[in-house]
Structure formats: C-alpha cells, structure tokens
PDB file of N, CA and C in Angstrom:
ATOM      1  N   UNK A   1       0.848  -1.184   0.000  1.00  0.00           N
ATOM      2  CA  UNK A   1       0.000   0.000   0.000  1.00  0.00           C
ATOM      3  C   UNK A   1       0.889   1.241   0.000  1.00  0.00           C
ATOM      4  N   UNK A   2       0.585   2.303  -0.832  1.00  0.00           N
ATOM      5  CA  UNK A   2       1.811   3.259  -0.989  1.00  0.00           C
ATOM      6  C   UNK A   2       1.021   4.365  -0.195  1.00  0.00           C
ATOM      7  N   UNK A   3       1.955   5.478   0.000  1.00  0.00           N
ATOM      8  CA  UNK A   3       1.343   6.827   0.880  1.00  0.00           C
ATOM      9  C   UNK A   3       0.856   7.685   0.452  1.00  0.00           C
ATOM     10  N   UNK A   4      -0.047   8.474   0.532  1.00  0.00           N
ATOM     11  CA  UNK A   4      -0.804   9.330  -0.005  1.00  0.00           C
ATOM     12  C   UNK A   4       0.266  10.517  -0.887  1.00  0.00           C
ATOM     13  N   UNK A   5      -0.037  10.845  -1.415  1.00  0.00           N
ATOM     14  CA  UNK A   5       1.338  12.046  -2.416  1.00  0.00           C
ATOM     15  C   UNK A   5       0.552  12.956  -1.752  1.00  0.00           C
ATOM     16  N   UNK A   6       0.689  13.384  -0.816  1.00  0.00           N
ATOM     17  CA  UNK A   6       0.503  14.382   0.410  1.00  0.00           C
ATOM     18  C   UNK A   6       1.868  13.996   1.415  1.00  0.00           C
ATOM     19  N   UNK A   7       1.924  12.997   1.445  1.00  0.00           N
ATOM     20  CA  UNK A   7       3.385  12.722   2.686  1.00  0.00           C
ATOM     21  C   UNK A   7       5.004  12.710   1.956  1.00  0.00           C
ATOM     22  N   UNK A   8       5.198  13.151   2.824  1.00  0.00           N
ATOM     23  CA  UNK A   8       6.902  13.536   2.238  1.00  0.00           C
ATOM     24  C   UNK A   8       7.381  12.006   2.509  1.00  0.00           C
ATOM     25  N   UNK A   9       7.469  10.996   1.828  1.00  0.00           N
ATOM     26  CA  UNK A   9       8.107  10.047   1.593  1.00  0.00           C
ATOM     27  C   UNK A   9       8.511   9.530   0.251  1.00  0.00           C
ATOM     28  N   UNK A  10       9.567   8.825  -0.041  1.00  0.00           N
ATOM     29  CA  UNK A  10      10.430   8.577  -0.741  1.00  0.00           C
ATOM     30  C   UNK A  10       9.520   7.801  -2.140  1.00  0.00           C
ATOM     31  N   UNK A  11       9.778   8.336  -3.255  1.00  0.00           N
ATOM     32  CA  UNK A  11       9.646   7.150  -4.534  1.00  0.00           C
ATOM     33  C   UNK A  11      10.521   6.817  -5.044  1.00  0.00           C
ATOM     34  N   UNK A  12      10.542   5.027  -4.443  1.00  0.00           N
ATOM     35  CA  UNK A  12      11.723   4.681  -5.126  1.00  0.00           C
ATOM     36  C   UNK A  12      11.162   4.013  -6.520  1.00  0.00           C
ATOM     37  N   UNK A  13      12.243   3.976  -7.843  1.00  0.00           N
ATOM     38  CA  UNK A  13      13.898   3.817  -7.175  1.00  0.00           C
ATOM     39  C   UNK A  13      14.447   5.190  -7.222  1.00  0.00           C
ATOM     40  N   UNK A  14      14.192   6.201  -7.468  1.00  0.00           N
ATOM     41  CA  UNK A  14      14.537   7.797  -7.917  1.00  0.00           C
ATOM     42  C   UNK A  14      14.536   8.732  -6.558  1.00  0.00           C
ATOM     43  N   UNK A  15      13.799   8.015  -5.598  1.00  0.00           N
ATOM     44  CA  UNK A  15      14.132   8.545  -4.296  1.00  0.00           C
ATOM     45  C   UNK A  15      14.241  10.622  -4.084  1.00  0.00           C
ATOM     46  N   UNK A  16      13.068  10.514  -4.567  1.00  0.00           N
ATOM     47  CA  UNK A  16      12.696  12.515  -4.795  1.00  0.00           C
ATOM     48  C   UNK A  16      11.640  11.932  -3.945  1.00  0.00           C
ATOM     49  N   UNK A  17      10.953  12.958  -3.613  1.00  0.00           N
ATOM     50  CA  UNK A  17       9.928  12.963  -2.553  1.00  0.00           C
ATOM     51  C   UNK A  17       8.736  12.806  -3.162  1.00  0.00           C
ATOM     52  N   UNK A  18       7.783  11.899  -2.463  1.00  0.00           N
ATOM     53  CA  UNK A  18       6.118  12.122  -3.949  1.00  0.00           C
ATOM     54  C   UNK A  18       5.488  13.056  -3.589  1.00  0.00           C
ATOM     55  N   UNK A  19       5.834  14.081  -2.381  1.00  0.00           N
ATOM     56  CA  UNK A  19       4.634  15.632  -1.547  1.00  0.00           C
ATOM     57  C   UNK A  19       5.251  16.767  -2.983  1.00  0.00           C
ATOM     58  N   UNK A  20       6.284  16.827  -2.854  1.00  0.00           N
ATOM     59  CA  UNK A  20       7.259  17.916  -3.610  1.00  0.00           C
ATOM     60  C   UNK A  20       8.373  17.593  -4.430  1.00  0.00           C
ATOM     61  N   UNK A  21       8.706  16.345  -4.640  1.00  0.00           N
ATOM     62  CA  UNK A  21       9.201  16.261  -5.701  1.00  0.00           C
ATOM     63  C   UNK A  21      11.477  16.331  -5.409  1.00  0.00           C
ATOM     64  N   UNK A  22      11.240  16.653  -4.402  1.00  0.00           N
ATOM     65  CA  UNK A  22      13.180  17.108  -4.335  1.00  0.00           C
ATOM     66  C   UNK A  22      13.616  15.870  -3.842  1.00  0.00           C
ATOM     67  N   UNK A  23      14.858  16.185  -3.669  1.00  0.00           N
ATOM     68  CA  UNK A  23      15.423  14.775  -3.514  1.00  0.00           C
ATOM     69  C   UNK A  23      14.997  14.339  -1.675  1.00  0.00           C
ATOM     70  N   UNK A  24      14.627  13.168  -1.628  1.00  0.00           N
ATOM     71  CA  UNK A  24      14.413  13.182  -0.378  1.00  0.00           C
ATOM     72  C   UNK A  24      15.593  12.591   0.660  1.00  0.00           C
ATOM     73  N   UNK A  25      15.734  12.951   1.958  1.00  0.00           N
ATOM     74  CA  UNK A  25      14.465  13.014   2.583  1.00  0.00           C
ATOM     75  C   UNK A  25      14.628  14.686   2.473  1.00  0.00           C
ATOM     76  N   UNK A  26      13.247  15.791   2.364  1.00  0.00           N
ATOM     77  CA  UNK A  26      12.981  17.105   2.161  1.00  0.00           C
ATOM     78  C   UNK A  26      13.266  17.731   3.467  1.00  0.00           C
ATOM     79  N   UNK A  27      13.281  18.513   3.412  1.00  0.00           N
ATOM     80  CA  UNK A  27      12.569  19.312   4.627  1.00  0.00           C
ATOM     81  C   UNK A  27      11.589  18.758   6.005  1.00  0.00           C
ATOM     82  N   UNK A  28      10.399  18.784   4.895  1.00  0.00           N
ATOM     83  CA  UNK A  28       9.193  18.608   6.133  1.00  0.00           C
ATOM     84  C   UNK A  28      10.071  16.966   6.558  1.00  0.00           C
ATOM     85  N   UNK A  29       9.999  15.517   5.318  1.00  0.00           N
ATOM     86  CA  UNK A  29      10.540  14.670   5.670  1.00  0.00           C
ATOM     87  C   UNK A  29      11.657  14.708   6.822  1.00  0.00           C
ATOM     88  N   UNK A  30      12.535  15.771   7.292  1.00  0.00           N
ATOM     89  CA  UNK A  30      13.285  15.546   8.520  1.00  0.00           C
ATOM     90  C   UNK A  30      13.033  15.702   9.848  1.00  0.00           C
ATOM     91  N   UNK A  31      12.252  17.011   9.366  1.00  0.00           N
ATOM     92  CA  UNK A  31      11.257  17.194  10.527  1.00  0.00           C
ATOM     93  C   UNK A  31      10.463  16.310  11.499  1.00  0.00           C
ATOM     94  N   UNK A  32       9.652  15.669  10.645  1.00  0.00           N
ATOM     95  CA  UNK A  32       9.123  14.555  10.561  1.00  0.00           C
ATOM     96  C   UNK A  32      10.044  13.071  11.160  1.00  0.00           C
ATOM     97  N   UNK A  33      10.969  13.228  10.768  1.00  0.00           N
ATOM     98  CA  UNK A  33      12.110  12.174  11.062  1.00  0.00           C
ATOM     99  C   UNK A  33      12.189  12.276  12.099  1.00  0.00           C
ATOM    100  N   UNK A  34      12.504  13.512  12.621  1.00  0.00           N
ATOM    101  CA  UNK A  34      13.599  14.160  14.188  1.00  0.00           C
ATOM    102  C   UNK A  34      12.483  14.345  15.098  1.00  0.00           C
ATOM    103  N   UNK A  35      10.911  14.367  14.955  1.00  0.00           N
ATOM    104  CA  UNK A  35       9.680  14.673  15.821  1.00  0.00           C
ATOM    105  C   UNK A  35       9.976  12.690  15.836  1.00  0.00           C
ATOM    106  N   UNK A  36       9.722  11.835  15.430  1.00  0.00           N
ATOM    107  CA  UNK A  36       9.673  10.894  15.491  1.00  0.00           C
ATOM    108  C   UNK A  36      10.362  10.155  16.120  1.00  0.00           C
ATOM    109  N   UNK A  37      11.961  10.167  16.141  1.00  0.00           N
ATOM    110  CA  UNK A  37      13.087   9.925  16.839  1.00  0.00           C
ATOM    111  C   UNK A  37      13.763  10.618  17.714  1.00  0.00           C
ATOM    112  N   UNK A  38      12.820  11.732  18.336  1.00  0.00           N
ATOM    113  CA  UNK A  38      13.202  12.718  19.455  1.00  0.00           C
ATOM    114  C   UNK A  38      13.857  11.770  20.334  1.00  0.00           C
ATOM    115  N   UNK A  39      14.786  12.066  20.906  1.00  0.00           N
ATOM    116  CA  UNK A  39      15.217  11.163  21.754  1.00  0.00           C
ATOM    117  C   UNK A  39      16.005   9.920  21.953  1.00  0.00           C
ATOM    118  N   UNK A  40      16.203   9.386  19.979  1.00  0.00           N
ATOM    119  CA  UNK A  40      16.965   8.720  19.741  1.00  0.00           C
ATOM    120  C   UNK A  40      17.519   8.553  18.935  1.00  0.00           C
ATOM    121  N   UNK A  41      18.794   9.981  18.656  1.00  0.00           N
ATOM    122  CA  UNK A  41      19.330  10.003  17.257  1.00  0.00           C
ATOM    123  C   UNK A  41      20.211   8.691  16.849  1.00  0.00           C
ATOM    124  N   UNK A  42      20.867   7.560  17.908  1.00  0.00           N
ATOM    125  CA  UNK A  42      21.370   6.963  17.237  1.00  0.00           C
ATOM    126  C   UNK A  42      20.388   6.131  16.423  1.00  0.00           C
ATOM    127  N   UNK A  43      18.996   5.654  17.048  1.00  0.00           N
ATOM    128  CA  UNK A  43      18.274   5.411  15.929  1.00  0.00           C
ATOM    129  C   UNK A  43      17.914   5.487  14.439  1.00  0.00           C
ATOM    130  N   UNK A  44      17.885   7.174  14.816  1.00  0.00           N
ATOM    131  CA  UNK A  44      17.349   7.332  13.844  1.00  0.00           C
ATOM    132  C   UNK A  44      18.203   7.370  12.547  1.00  0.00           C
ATOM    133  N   UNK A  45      20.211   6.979  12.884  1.00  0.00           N
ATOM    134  CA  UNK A  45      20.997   7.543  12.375  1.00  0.00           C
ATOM    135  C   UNK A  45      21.482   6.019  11.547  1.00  0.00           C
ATOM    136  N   UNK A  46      20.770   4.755  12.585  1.00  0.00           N
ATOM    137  CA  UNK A  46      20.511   3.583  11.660  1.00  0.00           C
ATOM    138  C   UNK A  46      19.389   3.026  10.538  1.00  0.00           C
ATOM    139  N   UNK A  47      18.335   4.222  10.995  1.00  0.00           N
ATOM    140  CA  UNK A  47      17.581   4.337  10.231  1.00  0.00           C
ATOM    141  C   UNK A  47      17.625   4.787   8.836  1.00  0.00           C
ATOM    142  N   UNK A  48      18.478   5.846   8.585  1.00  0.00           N
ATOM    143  CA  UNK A  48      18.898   6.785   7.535  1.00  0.00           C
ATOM    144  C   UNK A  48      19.914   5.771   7.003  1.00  0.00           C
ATOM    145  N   UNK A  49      20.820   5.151   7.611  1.00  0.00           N
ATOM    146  CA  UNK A  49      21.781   4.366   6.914  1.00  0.00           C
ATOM    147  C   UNK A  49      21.564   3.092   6.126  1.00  0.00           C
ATOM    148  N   UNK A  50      20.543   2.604   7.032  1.00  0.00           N
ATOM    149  CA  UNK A  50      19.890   1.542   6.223  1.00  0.00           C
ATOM    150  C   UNK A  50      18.966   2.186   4.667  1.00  0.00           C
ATOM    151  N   UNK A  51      18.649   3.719   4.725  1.00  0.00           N
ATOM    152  CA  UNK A  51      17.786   3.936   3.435  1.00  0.00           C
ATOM    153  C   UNK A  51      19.006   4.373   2.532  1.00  0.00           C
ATOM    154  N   UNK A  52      20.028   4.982   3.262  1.00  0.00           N
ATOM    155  CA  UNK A  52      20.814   5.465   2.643  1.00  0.00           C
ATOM    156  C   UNK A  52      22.042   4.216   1.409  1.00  0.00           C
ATOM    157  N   UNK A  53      21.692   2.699   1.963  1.00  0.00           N
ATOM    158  CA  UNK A  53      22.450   2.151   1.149  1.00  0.00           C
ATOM    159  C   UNK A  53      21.637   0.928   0.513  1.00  0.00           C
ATOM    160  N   UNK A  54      19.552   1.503   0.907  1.00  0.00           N
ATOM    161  CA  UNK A  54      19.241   1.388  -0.257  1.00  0.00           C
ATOM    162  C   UNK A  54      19.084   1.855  -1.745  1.00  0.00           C
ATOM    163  N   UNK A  55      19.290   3.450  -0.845  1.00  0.00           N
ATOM    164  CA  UNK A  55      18.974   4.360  -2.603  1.00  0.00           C
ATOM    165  C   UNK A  55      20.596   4.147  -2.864  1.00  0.00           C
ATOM    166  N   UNK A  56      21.678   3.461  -2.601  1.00  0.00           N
ATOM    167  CA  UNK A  56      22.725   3.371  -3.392  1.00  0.00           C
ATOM    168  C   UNK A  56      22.474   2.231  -4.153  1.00  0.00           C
ATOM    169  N   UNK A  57      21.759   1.337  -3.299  1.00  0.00           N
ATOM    170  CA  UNK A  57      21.886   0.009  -4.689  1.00  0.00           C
ATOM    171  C   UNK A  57      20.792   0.183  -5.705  1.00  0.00           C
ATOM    172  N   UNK A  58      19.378   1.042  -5.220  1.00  0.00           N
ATOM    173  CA  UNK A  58      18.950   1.397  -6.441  1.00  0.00           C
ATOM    174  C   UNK A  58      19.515   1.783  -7.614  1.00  0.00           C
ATOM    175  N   UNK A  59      20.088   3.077  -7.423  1.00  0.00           N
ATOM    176  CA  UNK A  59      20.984   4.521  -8.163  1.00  0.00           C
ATOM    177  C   UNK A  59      22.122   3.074  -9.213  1.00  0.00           C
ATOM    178  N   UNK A  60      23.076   2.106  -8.414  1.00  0.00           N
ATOM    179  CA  UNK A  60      23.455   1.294  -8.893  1.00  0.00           C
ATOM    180  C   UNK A  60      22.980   0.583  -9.914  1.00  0.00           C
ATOM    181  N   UNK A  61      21.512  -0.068  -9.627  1.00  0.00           N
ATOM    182  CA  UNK A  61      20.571  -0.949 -10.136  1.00  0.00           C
ATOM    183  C   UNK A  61      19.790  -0.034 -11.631  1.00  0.00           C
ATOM    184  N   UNK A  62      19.911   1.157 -11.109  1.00  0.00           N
ATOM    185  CA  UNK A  62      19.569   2.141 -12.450  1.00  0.00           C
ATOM    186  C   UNK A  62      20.659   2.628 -12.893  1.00  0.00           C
ATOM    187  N   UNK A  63      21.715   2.353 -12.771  1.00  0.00           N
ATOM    188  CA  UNK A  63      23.566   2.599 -13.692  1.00  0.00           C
ATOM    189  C   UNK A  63      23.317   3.918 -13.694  1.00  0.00           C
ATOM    190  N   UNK A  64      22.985   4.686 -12.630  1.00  0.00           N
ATOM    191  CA  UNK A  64      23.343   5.959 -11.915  1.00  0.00           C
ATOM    192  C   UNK A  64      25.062   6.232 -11.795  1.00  0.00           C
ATOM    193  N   UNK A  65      25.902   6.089 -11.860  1.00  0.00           N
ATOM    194  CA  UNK A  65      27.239   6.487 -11.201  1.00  0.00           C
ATOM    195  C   UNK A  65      27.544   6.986 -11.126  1.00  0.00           C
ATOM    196  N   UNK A  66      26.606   8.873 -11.376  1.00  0.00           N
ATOM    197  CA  UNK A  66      27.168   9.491 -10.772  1.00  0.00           C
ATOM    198  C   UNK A  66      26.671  10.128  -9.192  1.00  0.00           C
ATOM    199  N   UNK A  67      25.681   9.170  -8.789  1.00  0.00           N
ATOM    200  CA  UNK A  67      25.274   9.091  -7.587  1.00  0.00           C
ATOM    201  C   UNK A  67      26.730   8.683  -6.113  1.00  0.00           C
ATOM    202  N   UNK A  68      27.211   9.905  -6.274  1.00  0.00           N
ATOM    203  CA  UNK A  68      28.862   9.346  -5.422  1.00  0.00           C
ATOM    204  C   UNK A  68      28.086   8.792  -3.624  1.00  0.00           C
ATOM    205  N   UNK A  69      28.581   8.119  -3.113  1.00  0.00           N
ATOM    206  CA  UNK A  69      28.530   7.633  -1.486  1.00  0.00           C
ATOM    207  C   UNK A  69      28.472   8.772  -0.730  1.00  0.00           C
ATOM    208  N   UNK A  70      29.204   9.909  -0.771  1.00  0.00           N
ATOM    209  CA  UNK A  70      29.951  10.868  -0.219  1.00  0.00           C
ATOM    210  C   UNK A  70      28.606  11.706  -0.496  1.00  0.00           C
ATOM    211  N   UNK A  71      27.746  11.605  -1.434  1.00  0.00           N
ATOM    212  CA  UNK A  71      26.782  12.885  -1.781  1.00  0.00           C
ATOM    213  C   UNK A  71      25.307  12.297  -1.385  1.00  0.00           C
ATOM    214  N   UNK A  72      25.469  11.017  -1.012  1.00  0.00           N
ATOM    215  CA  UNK A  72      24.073   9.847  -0.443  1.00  0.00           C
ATOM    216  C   UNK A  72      24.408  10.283   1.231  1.00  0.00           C
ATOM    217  N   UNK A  73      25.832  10.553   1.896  1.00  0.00           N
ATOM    218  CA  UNK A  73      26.329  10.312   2.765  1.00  0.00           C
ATOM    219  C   UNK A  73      25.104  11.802   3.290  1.00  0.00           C
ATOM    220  N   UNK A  74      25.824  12.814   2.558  1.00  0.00           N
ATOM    221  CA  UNK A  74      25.222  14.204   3.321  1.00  0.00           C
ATOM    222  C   UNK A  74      23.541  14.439   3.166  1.00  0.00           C
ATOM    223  N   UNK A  75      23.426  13.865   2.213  1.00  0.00           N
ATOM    224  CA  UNK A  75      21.719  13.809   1.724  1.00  0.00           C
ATOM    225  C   UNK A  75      21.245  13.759   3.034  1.00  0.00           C
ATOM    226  N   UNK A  76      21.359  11.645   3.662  1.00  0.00           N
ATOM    227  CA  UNK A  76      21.183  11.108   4.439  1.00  0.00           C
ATOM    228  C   UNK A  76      21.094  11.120   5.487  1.00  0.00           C
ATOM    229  N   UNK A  77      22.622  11.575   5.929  1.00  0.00           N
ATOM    230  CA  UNK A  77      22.320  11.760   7.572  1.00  0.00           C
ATOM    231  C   UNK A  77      23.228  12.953   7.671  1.00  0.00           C
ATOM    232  N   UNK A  78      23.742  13.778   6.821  1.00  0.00           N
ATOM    233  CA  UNK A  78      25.141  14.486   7.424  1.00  0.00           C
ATOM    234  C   UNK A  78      24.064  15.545   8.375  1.00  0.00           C
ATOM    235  N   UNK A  79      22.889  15.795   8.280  1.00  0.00           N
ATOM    236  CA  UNK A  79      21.927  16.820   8.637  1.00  0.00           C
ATOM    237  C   UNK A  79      21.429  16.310   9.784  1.00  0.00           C
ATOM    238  N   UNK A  80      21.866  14.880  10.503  1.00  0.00           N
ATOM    239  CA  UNK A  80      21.092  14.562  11.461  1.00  0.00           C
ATOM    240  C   UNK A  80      21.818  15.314  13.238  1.00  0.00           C
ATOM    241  N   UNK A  81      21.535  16.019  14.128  1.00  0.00           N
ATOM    242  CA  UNK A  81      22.310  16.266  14.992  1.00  0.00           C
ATOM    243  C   UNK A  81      22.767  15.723  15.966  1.00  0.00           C
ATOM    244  N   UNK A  82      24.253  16.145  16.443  1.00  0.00           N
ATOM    245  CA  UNK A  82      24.790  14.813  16.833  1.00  0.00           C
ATOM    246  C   UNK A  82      24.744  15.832  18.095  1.00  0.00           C
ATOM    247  N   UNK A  83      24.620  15.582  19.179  1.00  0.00           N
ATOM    248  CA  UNK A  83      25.175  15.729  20.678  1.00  0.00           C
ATOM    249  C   UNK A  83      25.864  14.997  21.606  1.00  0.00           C
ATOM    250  N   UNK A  84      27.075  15.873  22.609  1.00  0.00           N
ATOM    251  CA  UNK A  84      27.893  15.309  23.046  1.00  0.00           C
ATOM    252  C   UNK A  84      27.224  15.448  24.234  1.00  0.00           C
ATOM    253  N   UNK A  85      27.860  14.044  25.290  1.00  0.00           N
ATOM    254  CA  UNK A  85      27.162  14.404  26.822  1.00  0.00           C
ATOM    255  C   UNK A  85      28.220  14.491  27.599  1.00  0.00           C
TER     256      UNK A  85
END
C-alpha cells in the first residue's frame, strides 16, 4: 500500500519525494524524522543508513554512477544532529 502524495516520503527507485518532488528526505521529511526519533538520534541515524544504502543500490541498479557515497552520505544523515554528553 503506498502513501498518499501528500506525505513527504520517498519514490523509489529515484528517491525525490512524492509531496514535492526534491530529492528526499525534504525538509518537512526531517522534521518529521527528528519529531519521530526525538530522543533517539542513534536510531534514527541507523535508520537513515539503512535507506541510505538502499537508494545506493537502487541509483546502482539504475547505472546511476554518478550518484557518489559521499553525496548519499550528506543527503542522508550528514543533517542529522549529533550531541555530546
């Protein structure tokens, strides 16, 4: 069952957002992420990694190459915040 193209989630294999269209995860999508995983960024930072090296084997699977690791890397999580205790 897919999500309404009202929600900022991912269409794969092209992985742009189906609300707006940019590459995801967007905006609202982090928001959304970080209201969700309040409280547990390492979660949420396995969460992102696990999508993050699915849209690589997609991007792969569609002979993307110029989809670099390094540019999936910052998409993904470089935006997630890290705190020290």
């Amino acid at each position: 069952m897919s999500a309404p193209a009202r929600d900022h989630v991912p269409s794969r294999p092209t992985w742009r957002c189906r609300a707006c269209g940019i590459a995801w995860p967007c905006s609202p999508a982090k928001l959304r992420l970080l209201a969700k995983y309040r409280g547990d960024m390492p979660g949420l930072l396995v969460h992102l990694v696990t999508l993050r090296e699915e849209a690589a084997a997609d991007q792969f699977a569609q002979h993307h190459p110029g989809a670099q690791s390094a540019d999936l890397h910052r998409r993904f999580t470089d935006w997630v915040p890290v705190r020290s205790h």
